[in-house]
Protein backbone atom coordinates (compact mmCIF):
# COMPACT_ATOMS: atom_id res chain seq x y z
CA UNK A 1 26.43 18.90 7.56
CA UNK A 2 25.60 17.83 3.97
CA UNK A 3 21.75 17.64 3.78
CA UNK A 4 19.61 16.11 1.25
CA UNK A 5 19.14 17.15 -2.34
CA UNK A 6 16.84 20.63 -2.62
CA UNK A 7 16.61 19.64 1.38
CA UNK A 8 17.55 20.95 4.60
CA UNK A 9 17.50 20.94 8.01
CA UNK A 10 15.79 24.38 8.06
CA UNK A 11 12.62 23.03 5.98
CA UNK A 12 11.76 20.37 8.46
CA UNK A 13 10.06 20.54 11.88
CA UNK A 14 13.06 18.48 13.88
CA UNK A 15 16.70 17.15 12.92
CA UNK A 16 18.70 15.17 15.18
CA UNK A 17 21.46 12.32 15.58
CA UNK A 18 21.64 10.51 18.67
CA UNK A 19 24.34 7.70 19.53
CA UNK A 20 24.26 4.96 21.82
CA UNK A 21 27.37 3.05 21.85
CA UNK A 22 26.35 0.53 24.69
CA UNK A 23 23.34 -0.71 21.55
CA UNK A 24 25.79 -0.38 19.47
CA UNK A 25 23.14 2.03 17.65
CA UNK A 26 23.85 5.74 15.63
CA UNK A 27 20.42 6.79 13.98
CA UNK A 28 19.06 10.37 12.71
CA UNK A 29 15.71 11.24 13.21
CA UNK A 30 13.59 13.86 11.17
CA UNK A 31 9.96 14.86 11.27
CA UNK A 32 9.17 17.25 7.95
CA UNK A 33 5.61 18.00 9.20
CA UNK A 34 2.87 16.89 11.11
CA UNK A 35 -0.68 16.55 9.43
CA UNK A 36 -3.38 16.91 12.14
CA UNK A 37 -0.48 16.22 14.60
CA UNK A 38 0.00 12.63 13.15
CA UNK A 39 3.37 11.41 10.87
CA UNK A 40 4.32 8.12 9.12
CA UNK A 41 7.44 7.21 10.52
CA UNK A 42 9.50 5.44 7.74
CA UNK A 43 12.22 2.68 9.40
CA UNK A 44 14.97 2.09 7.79
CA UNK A 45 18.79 0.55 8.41
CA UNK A 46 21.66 0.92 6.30
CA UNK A 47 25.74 0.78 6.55
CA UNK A 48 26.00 4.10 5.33
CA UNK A 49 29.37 5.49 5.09
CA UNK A 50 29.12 8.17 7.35
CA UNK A 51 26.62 9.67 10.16
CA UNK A 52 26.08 13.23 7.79
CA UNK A 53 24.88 10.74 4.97
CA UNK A 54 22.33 8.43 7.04
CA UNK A 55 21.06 12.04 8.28
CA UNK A 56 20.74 13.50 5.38
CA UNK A 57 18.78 10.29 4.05
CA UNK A 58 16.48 10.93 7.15
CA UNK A 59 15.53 13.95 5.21
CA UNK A 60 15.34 12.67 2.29
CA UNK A 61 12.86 10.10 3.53
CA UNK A 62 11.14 12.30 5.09
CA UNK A 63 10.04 14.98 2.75
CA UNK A 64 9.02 12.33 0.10
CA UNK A 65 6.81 10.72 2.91
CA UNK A 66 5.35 14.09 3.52
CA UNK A 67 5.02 14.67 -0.41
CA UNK A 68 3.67 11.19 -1.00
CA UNK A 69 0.80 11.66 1.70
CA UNK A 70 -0.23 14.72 0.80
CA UNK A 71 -0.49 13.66 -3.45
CA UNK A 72 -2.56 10.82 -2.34
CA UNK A 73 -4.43 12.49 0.03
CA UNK A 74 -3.49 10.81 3.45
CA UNK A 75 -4.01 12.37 6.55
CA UNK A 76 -0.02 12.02 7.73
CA UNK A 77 3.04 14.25 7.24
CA UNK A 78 6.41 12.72 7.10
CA UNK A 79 9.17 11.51 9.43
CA UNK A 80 11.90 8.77 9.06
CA UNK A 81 14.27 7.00 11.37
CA UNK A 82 17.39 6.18 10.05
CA UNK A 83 19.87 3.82 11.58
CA UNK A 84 23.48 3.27 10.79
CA UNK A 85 24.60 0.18 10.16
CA UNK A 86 24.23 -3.48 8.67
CA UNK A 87 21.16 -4.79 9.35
CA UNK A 88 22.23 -8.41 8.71
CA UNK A 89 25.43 -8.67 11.15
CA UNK A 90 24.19 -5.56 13.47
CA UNK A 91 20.35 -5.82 14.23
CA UNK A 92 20.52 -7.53 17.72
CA UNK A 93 18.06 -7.49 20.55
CA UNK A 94 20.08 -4.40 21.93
CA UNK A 95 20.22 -2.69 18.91
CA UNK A 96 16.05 -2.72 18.38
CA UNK A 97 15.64 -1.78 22.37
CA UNK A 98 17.59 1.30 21.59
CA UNK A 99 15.44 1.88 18.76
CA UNK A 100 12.49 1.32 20.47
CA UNK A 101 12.97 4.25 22.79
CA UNK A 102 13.84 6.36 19.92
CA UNK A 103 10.60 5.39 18.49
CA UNK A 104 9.11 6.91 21.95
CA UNK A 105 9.50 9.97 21.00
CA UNK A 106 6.78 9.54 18.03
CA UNK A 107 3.18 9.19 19.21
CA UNK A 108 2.43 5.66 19.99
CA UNK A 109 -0.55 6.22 17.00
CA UNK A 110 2.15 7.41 14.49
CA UNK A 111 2.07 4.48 11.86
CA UNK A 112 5.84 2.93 11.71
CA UNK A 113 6.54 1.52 7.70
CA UNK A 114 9.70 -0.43 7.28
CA UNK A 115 12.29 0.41 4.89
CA UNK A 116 15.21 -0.84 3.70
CA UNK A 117 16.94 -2.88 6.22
CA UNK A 118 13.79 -3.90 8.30
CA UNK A 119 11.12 -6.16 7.86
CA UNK A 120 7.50 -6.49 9.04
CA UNK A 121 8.49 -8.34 11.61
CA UNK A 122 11.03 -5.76 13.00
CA UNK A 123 7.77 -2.86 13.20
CA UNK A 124 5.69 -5.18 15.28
CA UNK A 125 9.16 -5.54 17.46
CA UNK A 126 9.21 -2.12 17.98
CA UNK A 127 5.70 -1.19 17.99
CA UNK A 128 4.24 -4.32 19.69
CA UNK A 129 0.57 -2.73 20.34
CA UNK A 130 0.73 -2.82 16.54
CA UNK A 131 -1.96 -6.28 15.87
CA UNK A 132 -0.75 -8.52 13.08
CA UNK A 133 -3.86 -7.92 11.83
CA UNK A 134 -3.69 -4.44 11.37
CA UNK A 135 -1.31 -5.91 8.20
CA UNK A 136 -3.68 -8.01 6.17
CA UNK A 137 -2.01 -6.26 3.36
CA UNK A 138 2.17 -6.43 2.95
CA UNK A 139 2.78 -2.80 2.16
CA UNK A 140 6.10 -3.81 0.32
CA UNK A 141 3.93 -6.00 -2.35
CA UNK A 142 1.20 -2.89 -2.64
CA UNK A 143 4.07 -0.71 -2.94
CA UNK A 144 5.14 -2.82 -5.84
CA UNK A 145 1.82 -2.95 -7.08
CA UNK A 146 1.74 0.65 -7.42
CA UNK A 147 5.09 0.76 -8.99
CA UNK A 148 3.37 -1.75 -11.55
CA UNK A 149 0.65 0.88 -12.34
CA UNK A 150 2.82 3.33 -12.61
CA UNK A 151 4.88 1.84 -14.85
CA UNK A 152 2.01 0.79 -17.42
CA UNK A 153 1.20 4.46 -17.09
CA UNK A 154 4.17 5.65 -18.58
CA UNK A 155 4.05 2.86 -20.99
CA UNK A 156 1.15 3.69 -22.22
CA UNK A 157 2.39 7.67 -22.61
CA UNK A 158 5.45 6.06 -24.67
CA UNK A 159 4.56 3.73 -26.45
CA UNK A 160 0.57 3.32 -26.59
CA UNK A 161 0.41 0.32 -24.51
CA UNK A 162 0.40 -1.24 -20.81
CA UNK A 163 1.61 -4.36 -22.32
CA UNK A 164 4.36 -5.50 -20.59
CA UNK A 165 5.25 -8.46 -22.53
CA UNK A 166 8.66 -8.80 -24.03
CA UNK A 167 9.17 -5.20 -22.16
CA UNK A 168 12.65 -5.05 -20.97
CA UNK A 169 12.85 -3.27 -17.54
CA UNK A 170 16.30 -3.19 -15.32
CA UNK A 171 15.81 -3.30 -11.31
CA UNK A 172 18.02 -1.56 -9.22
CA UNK A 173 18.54 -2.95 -5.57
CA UNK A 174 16.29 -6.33 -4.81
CA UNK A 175 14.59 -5.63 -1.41
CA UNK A 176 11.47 -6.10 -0.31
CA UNK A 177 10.05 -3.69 -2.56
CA UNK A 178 11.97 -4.68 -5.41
CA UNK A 179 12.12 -8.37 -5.06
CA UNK A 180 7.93 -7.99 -5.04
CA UNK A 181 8.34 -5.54 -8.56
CA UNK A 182 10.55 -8.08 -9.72
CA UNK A 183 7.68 -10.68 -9.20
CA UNK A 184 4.84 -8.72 -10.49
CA UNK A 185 6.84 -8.06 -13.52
CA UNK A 186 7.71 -11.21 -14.11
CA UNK A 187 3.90 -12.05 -13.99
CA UNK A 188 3.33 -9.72 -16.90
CA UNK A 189 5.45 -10.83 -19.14
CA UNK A 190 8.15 -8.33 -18.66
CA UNK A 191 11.98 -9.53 -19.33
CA UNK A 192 14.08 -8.94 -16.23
CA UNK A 193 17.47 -7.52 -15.82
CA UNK A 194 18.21 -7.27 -12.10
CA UNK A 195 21.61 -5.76 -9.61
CA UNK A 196 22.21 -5.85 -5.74
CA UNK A 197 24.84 -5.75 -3.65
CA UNK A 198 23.40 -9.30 -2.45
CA UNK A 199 24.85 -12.18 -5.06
CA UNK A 200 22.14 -14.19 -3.06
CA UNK A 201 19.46 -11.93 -4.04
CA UNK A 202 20.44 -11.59 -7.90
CA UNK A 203 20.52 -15.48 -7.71
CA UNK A 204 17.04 -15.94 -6.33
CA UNK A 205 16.05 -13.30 -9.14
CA UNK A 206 17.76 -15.45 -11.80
CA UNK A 207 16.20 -18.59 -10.63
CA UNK A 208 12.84 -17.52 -9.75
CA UNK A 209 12.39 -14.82 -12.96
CA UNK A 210 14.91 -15.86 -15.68
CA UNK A 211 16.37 -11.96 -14.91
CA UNK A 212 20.07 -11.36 -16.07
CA UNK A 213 22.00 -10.16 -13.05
CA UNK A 214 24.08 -6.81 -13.40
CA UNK A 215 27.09 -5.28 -11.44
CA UNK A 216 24.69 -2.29 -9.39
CA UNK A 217 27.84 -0.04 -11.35
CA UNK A 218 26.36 -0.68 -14.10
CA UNK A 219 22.02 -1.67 -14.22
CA UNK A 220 21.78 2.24 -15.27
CA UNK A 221 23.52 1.73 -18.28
CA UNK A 222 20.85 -1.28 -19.70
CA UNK A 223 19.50 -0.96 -22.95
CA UNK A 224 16.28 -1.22 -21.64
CA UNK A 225 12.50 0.17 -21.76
CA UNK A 226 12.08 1.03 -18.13
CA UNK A 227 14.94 1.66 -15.42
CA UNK A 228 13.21 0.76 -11.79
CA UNK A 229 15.40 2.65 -9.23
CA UNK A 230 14.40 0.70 -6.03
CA UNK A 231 17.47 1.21 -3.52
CA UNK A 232 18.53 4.42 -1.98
CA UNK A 233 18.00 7.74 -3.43
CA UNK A 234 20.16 10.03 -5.34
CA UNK A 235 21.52 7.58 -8.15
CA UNK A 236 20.81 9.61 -11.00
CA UNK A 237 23.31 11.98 -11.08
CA UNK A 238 25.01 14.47 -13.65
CA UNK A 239 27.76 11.73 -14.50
CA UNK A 240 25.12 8.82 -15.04
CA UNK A 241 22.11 10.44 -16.69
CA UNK A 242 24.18 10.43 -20.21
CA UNK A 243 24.46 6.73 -19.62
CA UNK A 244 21.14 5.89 -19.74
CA UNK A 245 19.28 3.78 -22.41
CA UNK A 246 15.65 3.88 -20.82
CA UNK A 247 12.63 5.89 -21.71
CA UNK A 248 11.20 5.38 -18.91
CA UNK A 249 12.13 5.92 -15.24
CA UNK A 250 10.08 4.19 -12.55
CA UNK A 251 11.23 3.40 -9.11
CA UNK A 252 10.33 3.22 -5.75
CA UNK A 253 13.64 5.19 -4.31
CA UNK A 254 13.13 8.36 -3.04
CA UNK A 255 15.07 11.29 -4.44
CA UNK A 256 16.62 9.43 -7.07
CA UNK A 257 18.02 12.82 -8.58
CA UNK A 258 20.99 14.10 -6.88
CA UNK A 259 20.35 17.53 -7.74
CA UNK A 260 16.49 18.82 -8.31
CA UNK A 261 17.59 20.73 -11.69
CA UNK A 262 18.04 17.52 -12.76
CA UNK A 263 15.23 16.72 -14.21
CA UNK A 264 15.74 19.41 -16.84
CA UNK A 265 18.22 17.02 -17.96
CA UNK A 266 15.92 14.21 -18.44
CA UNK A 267 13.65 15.94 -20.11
CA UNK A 268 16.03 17.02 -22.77
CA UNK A 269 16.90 13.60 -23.18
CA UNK A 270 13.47 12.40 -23.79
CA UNK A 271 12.63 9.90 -20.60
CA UNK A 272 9.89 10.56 -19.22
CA UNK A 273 10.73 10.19 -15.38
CA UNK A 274 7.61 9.08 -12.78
CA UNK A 275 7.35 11.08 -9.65
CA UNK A 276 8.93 8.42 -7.13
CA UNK A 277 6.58 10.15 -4.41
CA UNK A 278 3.44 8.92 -7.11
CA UNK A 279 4.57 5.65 -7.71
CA UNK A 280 5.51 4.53 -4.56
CA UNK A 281 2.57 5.29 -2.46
CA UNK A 282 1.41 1.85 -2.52
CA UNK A 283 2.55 0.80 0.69
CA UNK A 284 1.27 4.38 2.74
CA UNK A 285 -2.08 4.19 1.13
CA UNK A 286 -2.54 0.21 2.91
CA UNK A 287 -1.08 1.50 6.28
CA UNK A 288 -3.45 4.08 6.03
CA UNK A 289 -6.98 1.69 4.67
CA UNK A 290 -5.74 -1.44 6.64
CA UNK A 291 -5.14 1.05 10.03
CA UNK A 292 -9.33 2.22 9.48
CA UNK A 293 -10.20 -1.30 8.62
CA UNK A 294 -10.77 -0.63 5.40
CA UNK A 295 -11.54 -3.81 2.82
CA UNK A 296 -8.84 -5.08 1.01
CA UNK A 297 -10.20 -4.60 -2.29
CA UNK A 298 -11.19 -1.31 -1.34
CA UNK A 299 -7.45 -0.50 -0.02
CA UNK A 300 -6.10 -2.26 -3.86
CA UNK A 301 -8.64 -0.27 -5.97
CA UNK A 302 -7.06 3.22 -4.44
CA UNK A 303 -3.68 1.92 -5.20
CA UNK A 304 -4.06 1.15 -8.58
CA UNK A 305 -5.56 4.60 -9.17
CA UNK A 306 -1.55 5.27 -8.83
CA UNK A 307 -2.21 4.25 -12.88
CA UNK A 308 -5.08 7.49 -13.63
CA UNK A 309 -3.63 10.05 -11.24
CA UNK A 310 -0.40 9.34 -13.11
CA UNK A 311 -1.75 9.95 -16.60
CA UNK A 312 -3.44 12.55 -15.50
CA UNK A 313 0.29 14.33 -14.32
CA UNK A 314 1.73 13.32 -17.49
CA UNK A 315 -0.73 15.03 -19.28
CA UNK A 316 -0.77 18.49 -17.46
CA UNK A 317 3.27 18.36 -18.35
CA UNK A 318 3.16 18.08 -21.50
CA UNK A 319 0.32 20.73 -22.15
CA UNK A 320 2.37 23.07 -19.45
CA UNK A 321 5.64 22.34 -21.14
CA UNK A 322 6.94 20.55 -17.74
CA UNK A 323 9.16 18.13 -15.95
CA UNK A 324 5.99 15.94 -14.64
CA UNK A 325 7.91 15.87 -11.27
CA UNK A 326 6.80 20.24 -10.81
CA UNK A 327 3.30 19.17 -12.19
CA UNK A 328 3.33 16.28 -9.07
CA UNK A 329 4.77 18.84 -6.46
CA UNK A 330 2.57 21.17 -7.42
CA UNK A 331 -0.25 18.98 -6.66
CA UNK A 332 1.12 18.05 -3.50
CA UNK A 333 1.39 21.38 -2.07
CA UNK A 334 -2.51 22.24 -2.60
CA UNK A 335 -3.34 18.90 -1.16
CA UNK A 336 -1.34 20.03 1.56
CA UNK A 337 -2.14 20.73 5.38
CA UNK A 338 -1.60 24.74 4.90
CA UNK A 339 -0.09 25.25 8.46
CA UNK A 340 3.68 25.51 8.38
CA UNK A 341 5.95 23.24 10.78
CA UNK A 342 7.21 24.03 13.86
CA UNK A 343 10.28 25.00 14.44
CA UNK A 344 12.41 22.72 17.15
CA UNK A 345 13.21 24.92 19.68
């Protein structure tokens, strides 16, 4: 089964696929780790093409949760549940009980963040002990806010500045996440040119930001300052890397290399590429502060330290010679919980 780029099966605690066809529902589950015996489960639905691609997302997802918690410090390891299929013809009151008890296999305490495909709404479906008022905080707008610090980060690397105005930045896939970047960019000062598979979506962009909508064939190719990678992973492949025309790479998609040697190739190329694990640990970083009751200026100020810790990564590359994605990793894995995962049996 095709697994996830630098990813396998063998690296993570437990791997599985279960279908129920009465639901209507095919999902892959996969835990990397456990931190203290407690995971984020990331939720996400998606017509993928085939049930070896939504798994190997589910690993994908996964690991970058894991990596993500441990950079910022969180007391979680990573899991994700994937489900096949389109969440705006397929997501019936069926499909969400069959997810439910798939879900029952996590700790009822495991924090549940939707992805792609699910909403707020959907998580407090599935995890109904879960208070509304646990979320006084959208996780999808902190996650963009982090993206937004991470992204005057590396502005400031390139060019000297965290001035976003007249900055041209191209977003790749409009949901919830990227919709809310969109916004906050748009708030800056930033000039906008947007793709999704949605025409509604790129509309409501148009309208709401004066963005130019893209084919999603072509937003890589944009002669732009920042590229924002904000749909699934793995985009940024041997084939489109040459195409680029941005310095900067910034994105809340996980994995957007294809291959991890990648980033060699970036490098050469001069764009400086932000650890997506970095930037997009908005949204983990409020589940975790708004969970402990934590203030919500408190929970803000810790994400827009995305913009220092960033710097700070940037830095240590360029004195070490480095892809600022090893200098990240690194970091992550002596932030990390030092007992290995257990093999499923």
């Amino acid at each position: 089964m095709p697994t996830a780029a630098g990813e396998n099966s063998e690296t993570h605690d437990r791997v599985a696929f279960h279908a129920d066809p009465a639901a209507g529902l095919r999902v892959a589950t996969a835990v990397h780790r456990r931190v203290a015996a407690a995971c984020v489960v990331c939720c996400r639905m998606h017509p993928y093409p085939s049930d070896e691609l939504a798994t190997a997302d589910a690993l994908r997802l996964s690991r970058g949760i894991s990596l993500s918690c441990a950079f910022a410090g969180l007391p979680y390891g990573g899991a994700a549940l994937v489900v096949r299929g389109d969440p705006r013809r397929q997501k019936t009151a069926a499909l969400m009980a069959a997810i439910r008890r798939r879900l029952s296999e996590f700790r009822d305490d495991d924090p549940v963040l939707e992805d792609i495909g699910m909403a707020p709404a959907d998580v407090l479906a599935l995890r109904p002990a879960i208070a509304a008022a646990t979320r006084p905080l959208d996780p999808s707008m902190m996650t963009a806010r982090g993206l937004l610090r991470g992204i005057e980060a590396a502005l400031a690397r390139v060019r000297g500045t965290t001035d976003l105005h007249g900055c041209r930045v191209a977003v790749q896939g409009l949901g919830r996440v990227g919709m809310a970047l969109a916004d906050c960019l748009h708030d800056a000062g930033a000039e906008l040119i947007v793709a999704d598979l949605s025409p509604a979506k790129v509309a409501l962009a148009e309208k709401w930001y004066r963005a130019r909508g893209v084919s999603p064939d072509i937003v890589h190719t944009a002669a732009v300052d920042v590229f924002a990678p904000c749909a699934v992973g793995g985009t940024l492949t041997a084939s489109t890397i040459p195409e680029l025309r941005s310095r900067i790479i910034a994105g809340s998609a996980g994995d957007q290399l294809a291959e991890p040697s990648l980033r060699h190739a970036l490098a050469d190329r001069g764009v400086l590429m932000t650890p997506d694990f970095v930037v997009n640990a908005g949204g983990l970083i409020t589940l975790h502060g708004t969970t402990r009751g934590d203030a919500p200026d408190a929970v803000r100020a810790r994400v827009d330290a995305i913009h220092a810790a960033l710097l700070d990564v940037f830095e240590s590359a360029a004195r070490k010679g480095l892809p600022p994605l090893d200098v990240a990793e690194a970091r992550a894995r002596r932030n990390d919980d030092p007992v290995p995962p257990r093999r499923a049996a």
